[in-house]
Protein backbone atom coordinates (compact mmCIF):
# COMPACT_ATOMS: atom_id res chain seq x y z
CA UNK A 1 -2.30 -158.17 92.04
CA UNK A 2 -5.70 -157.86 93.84
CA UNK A 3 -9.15 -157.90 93.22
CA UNK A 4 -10.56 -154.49 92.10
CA UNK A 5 -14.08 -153.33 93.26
CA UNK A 6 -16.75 -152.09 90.49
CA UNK A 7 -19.12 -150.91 93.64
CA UNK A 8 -19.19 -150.43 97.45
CA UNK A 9 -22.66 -150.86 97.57
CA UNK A 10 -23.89 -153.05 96.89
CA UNK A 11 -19.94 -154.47 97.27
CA UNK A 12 -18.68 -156.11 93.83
CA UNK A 13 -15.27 -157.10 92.76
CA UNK A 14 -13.39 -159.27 90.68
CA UNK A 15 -9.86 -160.10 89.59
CA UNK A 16 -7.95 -159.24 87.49
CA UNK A 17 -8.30 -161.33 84.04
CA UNK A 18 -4.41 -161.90 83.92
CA UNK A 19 -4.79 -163.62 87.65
CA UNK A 20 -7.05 -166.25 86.35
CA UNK A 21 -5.12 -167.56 83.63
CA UNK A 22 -2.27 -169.18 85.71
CA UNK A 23 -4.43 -172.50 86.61
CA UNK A 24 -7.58 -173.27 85.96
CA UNK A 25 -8.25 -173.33 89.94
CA UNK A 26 -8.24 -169.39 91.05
CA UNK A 27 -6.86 -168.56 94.24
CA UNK A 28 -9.21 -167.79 97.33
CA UNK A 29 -7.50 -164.42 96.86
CA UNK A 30 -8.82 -163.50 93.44
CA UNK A 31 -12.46 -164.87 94.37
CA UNK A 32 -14.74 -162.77 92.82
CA UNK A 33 -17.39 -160.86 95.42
CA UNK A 34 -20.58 -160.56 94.31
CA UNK A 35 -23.40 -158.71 96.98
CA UNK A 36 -26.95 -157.85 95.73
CA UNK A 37 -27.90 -155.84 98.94
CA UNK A 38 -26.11 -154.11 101.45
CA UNK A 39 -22.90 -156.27 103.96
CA UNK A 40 -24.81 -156.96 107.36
CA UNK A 41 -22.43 -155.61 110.43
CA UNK A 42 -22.55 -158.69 112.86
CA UNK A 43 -21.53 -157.40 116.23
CA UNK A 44 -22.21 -160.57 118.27
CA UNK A 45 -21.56 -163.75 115.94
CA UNK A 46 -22.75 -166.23 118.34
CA UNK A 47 -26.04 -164.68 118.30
CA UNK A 48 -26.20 -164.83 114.81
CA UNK A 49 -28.36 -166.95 112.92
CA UNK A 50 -29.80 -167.85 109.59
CA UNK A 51 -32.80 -169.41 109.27
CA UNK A 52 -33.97 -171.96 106.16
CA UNK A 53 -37.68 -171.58 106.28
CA UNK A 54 -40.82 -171.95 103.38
CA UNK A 55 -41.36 -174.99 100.99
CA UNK A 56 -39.86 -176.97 103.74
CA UNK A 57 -40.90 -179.77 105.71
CA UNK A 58 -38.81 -178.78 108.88
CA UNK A 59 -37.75 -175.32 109.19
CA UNK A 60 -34.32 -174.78 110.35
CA UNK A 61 -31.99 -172.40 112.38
CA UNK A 62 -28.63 -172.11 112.40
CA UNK A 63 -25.91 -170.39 115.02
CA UNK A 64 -22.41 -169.78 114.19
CA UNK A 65 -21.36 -172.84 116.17
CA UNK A 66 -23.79 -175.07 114.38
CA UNK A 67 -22.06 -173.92 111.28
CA UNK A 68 -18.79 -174.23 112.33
CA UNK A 69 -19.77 -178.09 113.77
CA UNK A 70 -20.38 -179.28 109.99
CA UNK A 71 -18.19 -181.55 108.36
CA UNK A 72 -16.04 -179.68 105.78
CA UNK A 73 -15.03 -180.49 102.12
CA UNK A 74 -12.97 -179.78 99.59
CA UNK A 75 -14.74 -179.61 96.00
CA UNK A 76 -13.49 -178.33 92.76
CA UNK A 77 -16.46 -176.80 91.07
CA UNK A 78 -17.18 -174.16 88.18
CA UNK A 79 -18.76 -170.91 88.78
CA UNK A 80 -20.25 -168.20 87.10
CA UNK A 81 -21.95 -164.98 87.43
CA UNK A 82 -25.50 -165.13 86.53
CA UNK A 83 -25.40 -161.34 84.64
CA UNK A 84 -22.21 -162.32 82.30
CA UNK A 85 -24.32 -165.85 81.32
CA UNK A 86 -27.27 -163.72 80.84
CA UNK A 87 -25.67 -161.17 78.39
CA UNK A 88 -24.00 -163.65 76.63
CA UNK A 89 -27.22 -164.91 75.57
CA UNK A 90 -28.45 -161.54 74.95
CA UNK A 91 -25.52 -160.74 72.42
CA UNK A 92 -26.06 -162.23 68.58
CA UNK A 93 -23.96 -164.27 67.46
C-alpha cells in the first residue's frame, strides 16, 4: 500500500483508509500530504531560511543547521485536515 495523490499541484495525498485502521498511530509512510501552494525547489539548503516575523516581539531567522541544532521529541498527537472538519459541519445531521 501507498499513499495516493488527489493533485500535483498544489501536491495532496493521503492513504489509503484500510492503512489507518491497523493502530491508532499511522505510519510516517501513510502521512497524509497536504500543500496549499506550489513545493519550493531548495538547491542550496544551508542557505535556506525561514523567517518568523509580525506580531512578534523579536523577529527570528532560521538556517537549516539552526533547525537541525533543536532538541527533538517524540509526541503522540491527533490531526486533522481543516476542509474534512469544515464539511462535516457543513453537512446536516
Amino acid at each position: 500500500m501507498r499513499i495516493s495523490s488527489h493533485e500535483h499541484a498544489p501536491f495532496n495525498a493521503e492513504p489509503p483508509r484500510q492503512a489507518l485502521v491497523s493502530s491508532y498511530v499511522t505510519p510516517t509512510e501513510f502521512f497524509y500530504k497536504r500543500s496549499h501552494g506550489p513545493i519550493p525547489v531548495v538547491d542550496d539548503i544551508e542557505r535556506y531560511s525561514v523567517s518568523i516575523k509580525g506580531l512578534i516581539e523579536k523577529p527570528k531567522e532560521f538556517f537549516m543547521k539552526d533547525i537541525l541544532s533543536l532538541p527533538k521529541y517524540n509526541v503522540t498527537a491527533t490531526l486533522q485536515v481543516y476542509p474534512s472538519f469544515l464539511i462535516k459541519m457543513l453537512i446536516p445531521y
